[in-house]
C-alpha atoms as a PDB file:
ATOM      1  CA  UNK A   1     -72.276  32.143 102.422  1.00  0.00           C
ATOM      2  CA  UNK A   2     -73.119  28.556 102.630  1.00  0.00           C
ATOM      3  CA  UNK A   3     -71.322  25.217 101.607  1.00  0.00           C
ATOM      4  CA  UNK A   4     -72.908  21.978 100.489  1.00  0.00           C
ATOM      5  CA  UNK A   5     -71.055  19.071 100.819  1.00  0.00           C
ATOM      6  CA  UNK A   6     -72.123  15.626  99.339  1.00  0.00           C
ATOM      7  CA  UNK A   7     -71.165  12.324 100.099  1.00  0.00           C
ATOM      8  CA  UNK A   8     -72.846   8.705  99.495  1.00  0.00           C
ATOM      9  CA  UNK A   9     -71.912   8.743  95.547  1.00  0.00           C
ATOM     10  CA  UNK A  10     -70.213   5.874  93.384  1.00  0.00           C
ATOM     11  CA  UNK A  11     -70.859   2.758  91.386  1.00  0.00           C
ATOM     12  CA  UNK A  12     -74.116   0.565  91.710  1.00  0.00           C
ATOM     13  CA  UNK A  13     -75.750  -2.401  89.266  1.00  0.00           C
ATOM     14  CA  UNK A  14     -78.866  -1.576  87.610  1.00  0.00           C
ATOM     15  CA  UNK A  15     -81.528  -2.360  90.349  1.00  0.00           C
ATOM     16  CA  UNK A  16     -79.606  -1.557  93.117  1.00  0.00           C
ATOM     17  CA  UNK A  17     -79.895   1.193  96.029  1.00  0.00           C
ATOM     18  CA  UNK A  18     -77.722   4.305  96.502  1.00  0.00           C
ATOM     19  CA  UNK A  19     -78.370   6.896  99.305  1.00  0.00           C
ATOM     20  CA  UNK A  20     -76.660  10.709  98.611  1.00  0.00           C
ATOM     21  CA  UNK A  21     -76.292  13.113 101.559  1.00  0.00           C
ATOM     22  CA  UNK A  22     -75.458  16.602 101.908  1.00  0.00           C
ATOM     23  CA  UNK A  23     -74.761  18.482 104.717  1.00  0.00           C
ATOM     24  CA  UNK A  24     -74.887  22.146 104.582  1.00  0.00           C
ATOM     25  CA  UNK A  25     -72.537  24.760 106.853  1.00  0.00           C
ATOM     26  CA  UNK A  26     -72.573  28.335 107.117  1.00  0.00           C
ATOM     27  CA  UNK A  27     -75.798  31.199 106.964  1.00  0.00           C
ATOM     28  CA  UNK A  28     -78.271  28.274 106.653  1.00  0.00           C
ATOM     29  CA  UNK A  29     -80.604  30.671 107.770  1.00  0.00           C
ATOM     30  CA  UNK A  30     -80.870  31.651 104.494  1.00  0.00           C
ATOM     31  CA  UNK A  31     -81.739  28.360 103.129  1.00  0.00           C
ATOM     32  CA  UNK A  32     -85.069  27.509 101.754  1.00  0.00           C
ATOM     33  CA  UNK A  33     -85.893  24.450  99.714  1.00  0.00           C
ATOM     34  CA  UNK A  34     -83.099  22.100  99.292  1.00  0.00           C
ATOM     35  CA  UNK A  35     -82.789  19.195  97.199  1.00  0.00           C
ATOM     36  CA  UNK A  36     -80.924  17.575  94.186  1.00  0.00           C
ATOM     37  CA  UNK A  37     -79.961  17.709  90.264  1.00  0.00           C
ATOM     38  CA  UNK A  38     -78.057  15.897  88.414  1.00  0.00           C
ATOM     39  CA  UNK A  39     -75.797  16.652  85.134  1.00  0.00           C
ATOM     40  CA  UNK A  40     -74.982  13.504  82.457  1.00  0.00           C
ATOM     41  CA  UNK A  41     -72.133  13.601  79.863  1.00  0.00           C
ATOM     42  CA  UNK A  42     -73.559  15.851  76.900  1.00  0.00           C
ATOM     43  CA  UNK A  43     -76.929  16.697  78.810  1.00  0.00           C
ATOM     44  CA  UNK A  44     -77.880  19.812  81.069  1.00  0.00           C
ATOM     45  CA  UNK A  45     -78.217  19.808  84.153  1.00  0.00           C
ATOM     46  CA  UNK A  46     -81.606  19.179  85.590  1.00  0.00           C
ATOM     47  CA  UNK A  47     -83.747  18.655  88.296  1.00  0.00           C
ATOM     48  CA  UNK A  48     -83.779  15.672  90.119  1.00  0.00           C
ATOM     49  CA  UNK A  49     -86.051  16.319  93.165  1.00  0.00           C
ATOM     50  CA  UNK A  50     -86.306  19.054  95.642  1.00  0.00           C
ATOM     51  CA  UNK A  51     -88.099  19.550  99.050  1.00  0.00           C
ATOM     52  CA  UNK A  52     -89.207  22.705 101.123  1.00  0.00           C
ATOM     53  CA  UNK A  53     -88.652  23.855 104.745  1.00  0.00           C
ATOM     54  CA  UNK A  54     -91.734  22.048 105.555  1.00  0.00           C
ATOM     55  CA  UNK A  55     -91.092  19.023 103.580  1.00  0.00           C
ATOM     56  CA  UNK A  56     -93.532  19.470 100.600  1.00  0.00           C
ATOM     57  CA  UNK A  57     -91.583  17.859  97.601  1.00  0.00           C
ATOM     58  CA  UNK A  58     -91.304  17.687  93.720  1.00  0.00           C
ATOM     59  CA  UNK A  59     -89.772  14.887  91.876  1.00  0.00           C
ATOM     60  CA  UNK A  60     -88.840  15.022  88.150  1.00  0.00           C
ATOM     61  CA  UNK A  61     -90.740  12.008  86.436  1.00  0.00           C
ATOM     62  CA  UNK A  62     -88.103  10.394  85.460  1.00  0.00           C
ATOM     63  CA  UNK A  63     -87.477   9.201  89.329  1.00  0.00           C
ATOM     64  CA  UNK A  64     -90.605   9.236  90.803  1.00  0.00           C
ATOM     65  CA  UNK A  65     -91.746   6.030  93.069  1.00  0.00           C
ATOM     66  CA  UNK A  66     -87.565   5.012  92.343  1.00  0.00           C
ATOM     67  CA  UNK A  67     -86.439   8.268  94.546  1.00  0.00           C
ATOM     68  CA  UNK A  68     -86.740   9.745  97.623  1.00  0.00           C
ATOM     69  CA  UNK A  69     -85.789  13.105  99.067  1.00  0.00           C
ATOM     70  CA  UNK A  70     -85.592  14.047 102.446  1.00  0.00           C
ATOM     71  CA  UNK A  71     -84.019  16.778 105.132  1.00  0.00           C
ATOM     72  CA  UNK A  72     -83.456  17.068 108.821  1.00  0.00           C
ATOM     73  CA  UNK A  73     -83.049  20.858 109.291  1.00  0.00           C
ATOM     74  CA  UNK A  74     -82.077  20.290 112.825  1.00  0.00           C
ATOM     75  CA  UNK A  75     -78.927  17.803 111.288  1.00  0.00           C
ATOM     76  CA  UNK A  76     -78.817  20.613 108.438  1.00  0.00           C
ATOM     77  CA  UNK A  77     -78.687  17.642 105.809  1.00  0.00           C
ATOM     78  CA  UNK A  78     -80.132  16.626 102.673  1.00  0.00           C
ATOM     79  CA  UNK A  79     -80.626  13.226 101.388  1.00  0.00           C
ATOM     80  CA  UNK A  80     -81.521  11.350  98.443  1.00  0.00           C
ATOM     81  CA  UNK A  81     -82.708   7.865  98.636  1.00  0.00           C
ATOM     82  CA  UNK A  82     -81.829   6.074  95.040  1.00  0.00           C
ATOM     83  CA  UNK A  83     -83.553   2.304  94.555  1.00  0.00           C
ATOM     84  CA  UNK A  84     -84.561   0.642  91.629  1.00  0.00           C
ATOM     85  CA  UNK A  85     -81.905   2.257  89.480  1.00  0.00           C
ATOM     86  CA  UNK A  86     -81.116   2.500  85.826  1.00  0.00           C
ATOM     87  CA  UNK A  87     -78.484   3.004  83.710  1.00  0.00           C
ATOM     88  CA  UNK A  88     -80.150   6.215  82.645  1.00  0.00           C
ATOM     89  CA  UNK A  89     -79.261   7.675  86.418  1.00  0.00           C
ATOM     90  CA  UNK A  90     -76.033   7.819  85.811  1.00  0.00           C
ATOM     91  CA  UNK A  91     -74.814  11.697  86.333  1.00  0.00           C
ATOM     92  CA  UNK A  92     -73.099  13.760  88.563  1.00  0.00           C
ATOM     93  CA  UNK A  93     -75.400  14.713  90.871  1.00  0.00           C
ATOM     94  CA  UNK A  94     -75.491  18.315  92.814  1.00  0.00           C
ATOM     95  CA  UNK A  95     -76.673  19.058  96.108  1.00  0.00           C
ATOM     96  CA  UNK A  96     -78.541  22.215  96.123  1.00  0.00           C
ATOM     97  CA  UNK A  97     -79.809  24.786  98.113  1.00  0.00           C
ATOM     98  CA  UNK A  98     -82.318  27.774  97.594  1.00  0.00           C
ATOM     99  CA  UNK A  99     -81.216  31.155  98.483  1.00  0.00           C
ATOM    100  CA  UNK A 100     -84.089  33.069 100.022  1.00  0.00           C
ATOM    101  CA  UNK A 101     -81.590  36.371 100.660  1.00  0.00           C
ATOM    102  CA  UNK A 102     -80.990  36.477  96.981  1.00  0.00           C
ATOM    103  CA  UNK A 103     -82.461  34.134  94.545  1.00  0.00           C
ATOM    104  CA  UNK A 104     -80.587  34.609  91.618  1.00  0.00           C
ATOM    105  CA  UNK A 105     -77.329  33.242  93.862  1.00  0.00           C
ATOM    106  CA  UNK A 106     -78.629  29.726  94.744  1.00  0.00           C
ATOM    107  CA  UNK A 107     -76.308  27.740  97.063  1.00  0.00           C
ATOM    108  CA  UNK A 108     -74.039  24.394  94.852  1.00  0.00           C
ATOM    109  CA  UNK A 109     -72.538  21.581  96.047  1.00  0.00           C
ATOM    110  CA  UNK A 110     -69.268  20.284  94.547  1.00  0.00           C
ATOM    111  CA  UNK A 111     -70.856  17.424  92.805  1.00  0.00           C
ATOM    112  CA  UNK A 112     -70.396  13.234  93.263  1.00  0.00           C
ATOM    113  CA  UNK A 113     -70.274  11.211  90.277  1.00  0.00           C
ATOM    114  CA  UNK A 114     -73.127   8.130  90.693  1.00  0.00           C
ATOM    115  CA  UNK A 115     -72.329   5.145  87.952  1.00  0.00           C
ATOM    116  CA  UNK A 116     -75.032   2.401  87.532  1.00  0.00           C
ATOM    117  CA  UNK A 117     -73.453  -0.251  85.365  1.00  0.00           C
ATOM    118  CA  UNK A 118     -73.140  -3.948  85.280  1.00  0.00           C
END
């Protein structure tokens, strides 16, 4: 098993920077990609952005140029780099991990709530 643990969330004006990190514990060998979604009041959860074991990544078009993910595999953490943001970012966002062992199982964090308001 694996846990994802996210910290960095809370309340920023619209423009403003916020940086999410997750550090993961556990079988990480059986991690692949890792990455981020997020979940607003009444919505679904979706993708936010996601990168592979070598760092190839995929943004949802909503943040791209605004976010940035990133990983340190030797740190075993995940991070999301939030500028420029919006009121439309505002979600619960998920840390997530891919589970190569058994892909219909994929790996959650516990959430943090991220609140851009003035």
């Amino acid at each position: 098993q694996v846990q994802l643990v996210e910290s960095g969330g809370g309340l920023v004006q619209p423009g403003g920077s916020l940086r999410l990190s997750c550090a993961a514990s556990g079988r990480i060998f059986s991690i692949g990609a890792m990455g981020w979604y997020r979940q607003a009041p009444g919505k679904e959860r979706g993708l936010v952005a996601t990168i592979a074991p070598l760092s190839s990544t995929n943004y949802a078009d909503s943040v791209k140029g605004r976010f940035t993910v990133s990983r340190d595999n030797a740190k075993k953490m995940v991070y999301l780099q939030m500028n420029r943001m919006k009121p439309e970012d505002t979600a619960v966002y998920y840390c997530y991990a891919e589970n190569i062992d058994s892909p219909l199982n994929d790996y959650w964090g516990q959430g943090t709530q991220v609140t851009v308001s003035s």
